[in-house]
Protein backbone atom coordinates (compact mmCIF):
# COMPACT_ATOMS: atom_id res chain seq x y z
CA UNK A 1 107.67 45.82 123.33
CA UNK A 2 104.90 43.68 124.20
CA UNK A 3 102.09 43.13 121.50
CA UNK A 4 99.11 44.24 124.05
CA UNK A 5 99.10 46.86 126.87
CA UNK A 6 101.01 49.79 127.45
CA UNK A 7 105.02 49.84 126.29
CA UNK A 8 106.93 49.02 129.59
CA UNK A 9 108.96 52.16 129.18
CA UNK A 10 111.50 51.69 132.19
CA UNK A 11 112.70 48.56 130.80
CA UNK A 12 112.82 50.04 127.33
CA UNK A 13 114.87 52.83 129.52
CA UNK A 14 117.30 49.94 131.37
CA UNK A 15 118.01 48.47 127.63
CA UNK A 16 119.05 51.88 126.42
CA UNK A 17 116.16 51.43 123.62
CA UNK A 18 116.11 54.80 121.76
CA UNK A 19 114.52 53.14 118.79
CA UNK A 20 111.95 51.44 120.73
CA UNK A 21 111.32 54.43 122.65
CA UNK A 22 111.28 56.78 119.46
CA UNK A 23 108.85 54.49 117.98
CA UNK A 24 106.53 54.72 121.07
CA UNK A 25 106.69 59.01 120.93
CA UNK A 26 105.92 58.78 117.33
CA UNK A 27 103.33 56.16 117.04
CA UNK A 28 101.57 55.53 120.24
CA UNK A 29 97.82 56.32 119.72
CA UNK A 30 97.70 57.70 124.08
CA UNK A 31 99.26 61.03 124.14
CA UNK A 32 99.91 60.19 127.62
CA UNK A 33 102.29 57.67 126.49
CA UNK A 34 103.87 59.49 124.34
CA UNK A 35 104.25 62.23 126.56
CA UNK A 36 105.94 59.94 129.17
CA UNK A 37 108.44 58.37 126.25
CA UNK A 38 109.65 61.62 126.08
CA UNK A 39 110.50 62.51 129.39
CA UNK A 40 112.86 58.86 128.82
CA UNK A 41 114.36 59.79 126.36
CA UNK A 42 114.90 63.45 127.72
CA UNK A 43 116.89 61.35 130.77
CA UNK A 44 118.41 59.18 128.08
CA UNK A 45 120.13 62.30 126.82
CA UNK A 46 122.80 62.12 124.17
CA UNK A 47 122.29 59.27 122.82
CA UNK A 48 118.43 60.09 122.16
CA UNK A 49 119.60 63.21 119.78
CA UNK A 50 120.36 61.69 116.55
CA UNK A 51 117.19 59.63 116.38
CA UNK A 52 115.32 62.90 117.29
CA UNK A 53 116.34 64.39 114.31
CA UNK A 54 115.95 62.02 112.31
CA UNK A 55 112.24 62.81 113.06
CA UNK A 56 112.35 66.52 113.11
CA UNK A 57 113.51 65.65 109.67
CA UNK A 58 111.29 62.91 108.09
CA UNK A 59 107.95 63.60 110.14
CA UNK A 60 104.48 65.75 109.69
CA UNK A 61 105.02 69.23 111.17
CA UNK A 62 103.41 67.87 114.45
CA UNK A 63 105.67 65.49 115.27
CA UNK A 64 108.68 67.88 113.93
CA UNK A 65 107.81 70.45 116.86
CA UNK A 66 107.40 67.63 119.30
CA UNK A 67 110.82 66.21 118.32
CA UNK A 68 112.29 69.15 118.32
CA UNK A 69 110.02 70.13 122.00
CA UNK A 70 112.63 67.04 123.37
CA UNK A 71 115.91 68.46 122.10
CA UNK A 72 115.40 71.62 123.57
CA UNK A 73 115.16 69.89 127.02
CA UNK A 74 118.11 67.63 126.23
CA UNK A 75 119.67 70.68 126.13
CA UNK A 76 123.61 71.12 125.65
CA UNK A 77 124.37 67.93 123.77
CA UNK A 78 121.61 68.39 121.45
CA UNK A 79 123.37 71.98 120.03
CA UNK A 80 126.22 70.64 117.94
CA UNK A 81 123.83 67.75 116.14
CA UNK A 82 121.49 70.40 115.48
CA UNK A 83 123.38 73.00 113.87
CA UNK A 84 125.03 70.37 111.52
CA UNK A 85 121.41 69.86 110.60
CA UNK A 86 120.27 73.48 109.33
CA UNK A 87 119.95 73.50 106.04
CA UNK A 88 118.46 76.21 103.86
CA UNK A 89 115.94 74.69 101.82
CA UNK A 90 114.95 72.19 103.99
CA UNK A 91 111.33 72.56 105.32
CA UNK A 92 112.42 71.46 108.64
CA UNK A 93 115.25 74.18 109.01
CA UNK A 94 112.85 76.83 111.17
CA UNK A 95 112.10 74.12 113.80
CA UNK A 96 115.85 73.61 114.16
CA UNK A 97 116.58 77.18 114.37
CA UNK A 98 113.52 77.84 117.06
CA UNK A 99 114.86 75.00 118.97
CA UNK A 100 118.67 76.06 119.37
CA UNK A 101 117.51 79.34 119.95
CA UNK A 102 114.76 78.15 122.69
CA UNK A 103 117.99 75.58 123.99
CA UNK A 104 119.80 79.19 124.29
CA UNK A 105 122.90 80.43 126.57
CA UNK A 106 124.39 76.27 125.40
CA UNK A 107 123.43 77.73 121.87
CA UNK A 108 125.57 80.83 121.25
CA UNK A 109 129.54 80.04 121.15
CA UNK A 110 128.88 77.23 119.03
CA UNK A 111 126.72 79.27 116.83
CA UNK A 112 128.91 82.03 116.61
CA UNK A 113 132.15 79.62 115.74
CA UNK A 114 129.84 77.83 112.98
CA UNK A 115 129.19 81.28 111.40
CA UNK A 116 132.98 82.27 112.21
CA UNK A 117 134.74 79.23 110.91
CA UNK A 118 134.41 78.87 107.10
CA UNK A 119 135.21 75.10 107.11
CA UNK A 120 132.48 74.18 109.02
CA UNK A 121 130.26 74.96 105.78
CA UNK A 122 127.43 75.95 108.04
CA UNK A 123 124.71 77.89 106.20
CA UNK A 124 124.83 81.46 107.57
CA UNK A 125 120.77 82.25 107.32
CA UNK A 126 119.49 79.75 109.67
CA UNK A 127 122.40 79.68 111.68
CA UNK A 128 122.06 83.56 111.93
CA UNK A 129 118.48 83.00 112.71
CA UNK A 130 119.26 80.39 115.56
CA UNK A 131 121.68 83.17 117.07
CA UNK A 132 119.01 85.87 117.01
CA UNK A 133 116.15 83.79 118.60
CA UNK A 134 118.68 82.81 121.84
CA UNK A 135 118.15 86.17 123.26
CA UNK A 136 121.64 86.66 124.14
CA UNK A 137 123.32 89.76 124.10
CA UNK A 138 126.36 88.48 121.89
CA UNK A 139 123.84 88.15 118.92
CA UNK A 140 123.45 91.29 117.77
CA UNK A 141 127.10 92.34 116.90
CA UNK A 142 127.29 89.17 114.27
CA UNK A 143 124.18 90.18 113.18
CA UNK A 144 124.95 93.82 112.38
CA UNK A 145 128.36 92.01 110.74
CA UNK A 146 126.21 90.19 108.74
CA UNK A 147 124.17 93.15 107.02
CA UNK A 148 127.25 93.10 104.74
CA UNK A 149 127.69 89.14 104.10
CA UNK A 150 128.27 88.09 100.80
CA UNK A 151 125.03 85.96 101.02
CA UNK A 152 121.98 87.77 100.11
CA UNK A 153 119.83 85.52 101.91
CA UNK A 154 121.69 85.78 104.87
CA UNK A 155 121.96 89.81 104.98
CA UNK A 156 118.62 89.72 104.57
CA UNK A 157 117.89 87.10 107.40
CA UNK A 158 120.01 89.37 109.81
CA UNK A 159 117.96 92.71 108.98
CA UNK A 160 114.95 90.48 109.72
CA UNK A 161 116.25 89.04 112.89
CA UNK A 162 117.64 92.84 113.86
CA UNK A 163 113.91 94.03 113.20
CA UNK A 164 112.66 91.40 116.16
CA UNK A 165 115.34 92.10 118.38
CA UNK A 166 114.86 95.62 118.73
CA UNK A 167 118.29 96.69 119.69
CA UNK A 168 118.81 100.59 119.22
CA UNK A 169 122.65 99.98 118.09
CA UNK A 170 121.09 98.55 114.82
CA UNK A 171 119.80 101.38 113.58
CA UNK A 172 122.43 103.10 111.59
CA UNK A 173 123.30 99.78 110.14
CA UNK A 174 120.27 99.06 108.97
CA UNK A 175 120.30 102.92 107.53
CA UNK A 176 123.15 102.22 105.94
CA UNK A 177 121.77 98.69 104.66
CA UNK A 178 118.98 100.59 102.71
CA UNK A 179 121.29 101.72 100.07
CA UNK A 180 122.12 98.14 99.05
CA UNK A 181 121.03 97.62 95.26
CA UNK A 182 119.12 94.12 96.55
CA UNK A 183 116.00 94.57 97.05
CA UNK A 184 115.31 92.00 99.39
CA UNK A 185 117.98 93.23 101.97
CA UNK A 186 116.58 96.75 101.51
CA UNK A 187 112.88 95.39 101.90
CA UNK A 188 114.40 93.80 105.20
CA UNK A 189 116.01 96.84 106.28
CA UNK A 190 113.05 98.56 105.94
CA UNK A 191 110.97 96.56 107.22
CA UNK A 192 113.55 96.32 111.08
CA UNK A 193 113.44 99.93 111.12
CA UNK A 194 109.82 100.37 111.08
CA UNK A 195 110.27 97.55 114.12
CA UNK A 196 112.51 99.28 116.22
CA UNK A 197 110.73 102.55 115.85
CA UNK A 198 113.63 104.80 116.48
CA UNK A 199 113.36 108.16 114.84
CA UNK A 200 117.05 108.16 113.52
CA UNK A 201 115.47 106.48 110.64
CA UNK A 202 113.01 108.79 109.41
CA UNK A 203 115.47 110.56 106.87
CA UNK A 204 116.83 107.45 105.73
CA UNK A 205 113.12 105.51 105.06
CA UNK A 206 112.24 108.99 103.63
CA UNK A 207 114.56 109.27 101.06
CA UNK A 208 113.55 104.88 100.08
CA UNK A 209 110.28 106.01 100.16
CA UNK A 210 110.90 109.00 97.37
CA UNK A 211 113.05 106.01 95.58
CA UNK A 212 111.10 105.68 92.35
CA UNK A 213 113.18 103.07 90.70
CA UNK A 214 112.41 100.43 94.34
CA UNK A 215 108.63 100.17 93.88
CA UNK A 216 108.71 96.93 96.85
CA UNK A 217 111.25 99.50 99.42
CA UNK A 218 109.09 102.41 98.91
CA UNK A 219 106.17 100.03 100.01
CA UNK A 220 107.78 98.56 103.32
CA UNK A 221 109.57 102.02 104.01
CA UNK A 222 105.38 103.40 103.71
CA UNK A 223 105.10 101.03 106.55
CA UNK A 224 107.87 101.18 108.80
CA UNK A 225 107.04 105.42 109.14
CA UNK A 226 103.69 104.59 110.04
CA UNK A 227 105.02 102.24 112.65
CA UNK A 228 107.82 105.42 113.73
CA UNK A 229 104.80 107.66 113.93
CA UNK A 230 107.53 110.56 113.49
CA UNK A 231 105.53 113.84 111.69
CA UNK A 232 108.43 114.61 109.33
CA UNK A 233 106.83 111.98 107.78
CA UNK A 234 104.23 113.46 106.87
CA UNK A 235 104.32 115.58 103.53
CA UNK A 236 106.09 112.74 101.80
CA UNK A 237 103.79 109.96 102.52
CA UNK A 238 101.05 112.29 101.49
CA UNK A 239 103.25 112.99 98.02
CA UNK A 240 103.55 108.77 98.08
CA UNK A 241 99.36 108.96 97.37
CA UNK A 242 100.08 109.69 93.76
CA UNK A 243 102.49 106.67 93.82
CA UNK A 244 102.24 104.83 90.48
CA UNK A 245 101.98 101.63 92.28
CA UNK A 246 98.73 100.91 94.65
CA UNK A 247 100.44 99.22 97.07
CA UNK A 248 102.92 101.97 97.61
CA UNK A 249 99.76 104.44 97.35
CA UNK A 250 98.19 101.56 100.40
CA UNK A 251 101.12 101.30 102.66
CA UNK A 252 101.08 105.44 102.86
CA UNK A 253 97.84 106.06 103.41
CA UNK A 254 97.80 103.48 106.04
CA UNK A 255 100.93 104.77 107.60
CA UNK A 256 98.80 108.35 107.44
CA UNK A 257 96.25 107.11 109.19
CA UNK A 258 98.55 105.84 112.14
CA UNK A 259 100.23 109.30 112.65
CA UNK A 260 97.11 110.63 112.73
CA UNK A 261 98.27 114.36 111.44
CA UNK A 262 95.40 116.38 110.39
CA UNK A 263 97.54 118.01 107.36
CA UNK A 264 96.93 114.58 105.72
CA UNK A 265 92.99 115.32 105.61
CA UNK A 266 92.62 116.34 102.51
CA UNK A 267 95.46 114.05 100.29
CA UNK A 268 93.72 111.19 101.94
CA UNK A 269 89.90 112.81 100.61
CA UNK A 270 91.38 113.10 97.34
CA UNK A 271 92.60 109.57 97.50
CA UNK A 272 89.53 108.35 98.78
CA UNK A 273 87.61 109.31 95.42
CA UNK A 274 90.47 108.21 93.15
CA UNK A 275 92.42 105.25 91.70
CA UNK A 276 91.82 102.00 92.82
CA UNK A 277 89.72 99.92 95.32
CA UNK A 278 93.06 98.61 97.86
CA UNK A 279 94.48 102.39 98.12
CA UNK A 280 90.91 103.91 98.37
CA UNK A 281 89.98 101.68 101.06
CA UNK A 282 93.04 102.14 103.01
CA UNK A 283 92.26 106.39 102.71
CA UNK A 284 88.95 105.44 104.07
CA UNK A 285 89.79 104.03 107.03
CA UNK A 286 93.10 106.18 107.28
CA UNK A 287 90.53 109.30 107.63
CA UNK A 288 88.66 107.03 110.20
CA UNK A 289 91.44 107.07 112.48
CA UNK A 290 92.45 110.31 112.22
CA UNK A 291 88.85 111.67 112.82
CA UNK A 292 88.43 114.90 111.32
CA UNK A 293 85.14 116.06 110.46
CA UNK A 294 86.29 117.91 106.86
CA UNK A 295 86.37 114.12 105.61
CA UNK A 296 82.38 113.47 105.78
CA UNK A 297 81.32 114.61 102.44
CA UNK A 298 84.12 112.32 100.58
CA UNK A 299 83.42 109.40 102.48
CA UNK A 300 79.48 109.82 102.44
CA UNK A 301 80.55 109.47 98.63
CA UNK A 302 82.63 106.93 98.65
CA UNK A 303 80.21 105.03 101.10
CA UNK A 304 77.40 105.35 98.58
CA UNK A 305 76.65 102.12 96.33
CA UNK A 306 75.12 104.65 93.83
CA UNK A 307 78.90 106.03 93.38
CA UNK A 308 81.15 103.20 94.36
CA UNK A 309 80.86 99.77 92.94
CA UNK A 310 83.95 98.33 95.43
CA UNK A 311 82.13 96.75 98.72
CA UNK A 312 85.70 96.91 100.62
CA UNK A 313 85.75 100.71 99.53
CA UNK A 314 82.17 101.28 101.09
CA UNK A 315 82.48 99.21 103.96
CA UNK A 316 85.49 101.00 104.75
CA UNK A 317 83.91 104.70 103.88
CA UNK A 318 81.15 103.64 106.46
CA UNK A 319 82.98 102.54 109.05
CA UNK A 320 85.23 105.58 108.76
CA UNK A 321 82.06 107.99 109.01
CA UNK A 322 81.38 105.78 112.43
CA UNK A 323 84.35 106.84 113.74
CA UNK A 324 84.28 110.51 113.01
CA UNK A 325 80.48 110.70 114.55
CA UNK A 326 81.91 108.86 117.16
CA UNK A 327 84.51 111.36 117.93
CA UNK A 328 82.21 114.27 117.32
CA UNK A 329 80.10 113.13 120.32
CA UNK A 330 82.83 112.91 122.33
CA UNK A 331 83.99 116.05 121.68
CA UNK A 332 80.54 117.77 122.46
């Protein structure tokens, strides 16, 4: 390259100089430049990949997602090279996954035979997560396969990329995958359910919630009913106030506050004066949203500094006697 001026890039193209032009997309101080290396080495093609992930690898995030911006247009012959790259602890493994699953349709056979094929030592999480981000409907029966991998990670990876997906036939899998004794699969589980919002799953996230011995499932199984919205819910996220755990005691008055059912008035007025500040301040604003007018007197208590020494608790309180005026006028 010459020492002043811009890089000549088409005779850096004619050479065939991936280093040269790799060193230009990485360095050059003109993002202009940079941005037209990159459409060279996009035409270069294959032989442009390996270099590219070599940065992906070794580079700040920036560049990574740049990098890995240029494999996804290189398209097909960038897949292979990239899946031998996932690794599981690697920081760099996401970017690789997003890109084969942004690369796509070119993305899927070869993901599924890595994940098929046990000699190709491929590790299943972010190869599973690769498959789920393609958007292709062959994804979701290895995912629902992989609920019951030996891999923890992995199961738990496939719940997750279930969850985003959103595909009805997961549910009673992911039912069934909240029985596991690992927690983090059953958090995951949980956690798809609530995503997919299909009210199949109410009796299963029920019976996690009542699961006093899974303190983190009860939690994420608080959420995902709020998310359903489904009014069976009701009576035992109300019972869930008296949790032991605050975040439990959180995540269902929150989810009470979404389904919006007036039996949970006064649970959520007792909870408002009780326990601690992160469960009272989610009753608060819980009996904001639902708006009923029986919950003034506890939050006019809560809201007072004289009585309440949490500011979250009393900002909340206040804002949740906003809301009910609010809808008081409304109504008149």
């Amino acid at each position: 390259m010459p020492l002043f001026g811009p890089p000549d890039l088409d005779k850096l193209k004619a050479k065939g100089d991936v280093p040269g032009l790799t060193k230009v997309f990485v360095s050059h101080r003109d993002e202009a430049v940079r941005k037209a290396a990159a459409r060279v080495l996009v035409q270069i093609g294959a032989p442009a990949v390996e270099p590219l992930i070599a940065i992906v690898k070794g580079q700040v995030e920036a560049v990574r997602k740049a990098a890995a911006g240029v494999l996804v247009q290189i398209g097909a012959p960038a897949v292979e090279p990239l899946i031998a790259a996932l690794n599981v602890n690697a920081p760099y493994t996401t970017i690789i996954a997003e890109a084969l699953g942004q690369i796509g349709e070119p993305a899927v056979k070869p993901l599924l035979a890595a994940l098929m094929e046990p000699n190709r030592h491929v590790p299943k999480a972010p190869a599973l997560m690769a498959l789920g981000l393609t958007g292709d409907a062959r994804r979701v029966e290895p995912l629902i396969a992989a609920l019951w991998d030996e891999d923890s990670e992995a199961r738990s990876v496939a719940a997750l990329t279930l969850g985003k997906i959103g595909d009805p036939q997961a549910v009673e899998p992911l039912c069934r995958a909240l029985q596991t004794s690992n927690f983090g699969v059953r958090n995951a589980a949980a956690w798809a359910l609530g995503m997919i919002g299909d009210a199949r799953a109410v009796g299963p996230l029920i019976a996690t919630l009542n699961d006093a011995e899974q303190w983190p499932a009860r939690k994420v199984a608080a959420e995902a009913l709020g998310q359903i919205r489904d009014t069976r819910a009701v009576e035992p996220l109300c019972a869930a106030l008296k949790a032991d755990s605050e975040d439990v005691r959180a995540a269902a008055a929150e989810a009470l506050g979404k389904i919006g059912d007036t039996r949970a008035v006064e649970p959520l007025c007792s909870a408002v004066s009780l326990g601690r500040p992160l469960a009272r301040a989610a009753a608060a604003q819980a009996l904001g949203k639902i708006g009923d007018a029986r919950a003034v007197k506890d939050l006019e208590g809560a809201a007072s500094p004289y009585l309440v020494a949490d500011a979250n608790v009393r900002r909340a309180a206040d804002e949740a006697l906003a809301q009910i005026r609010r809808a008081s006028r409304r109504a008149q």
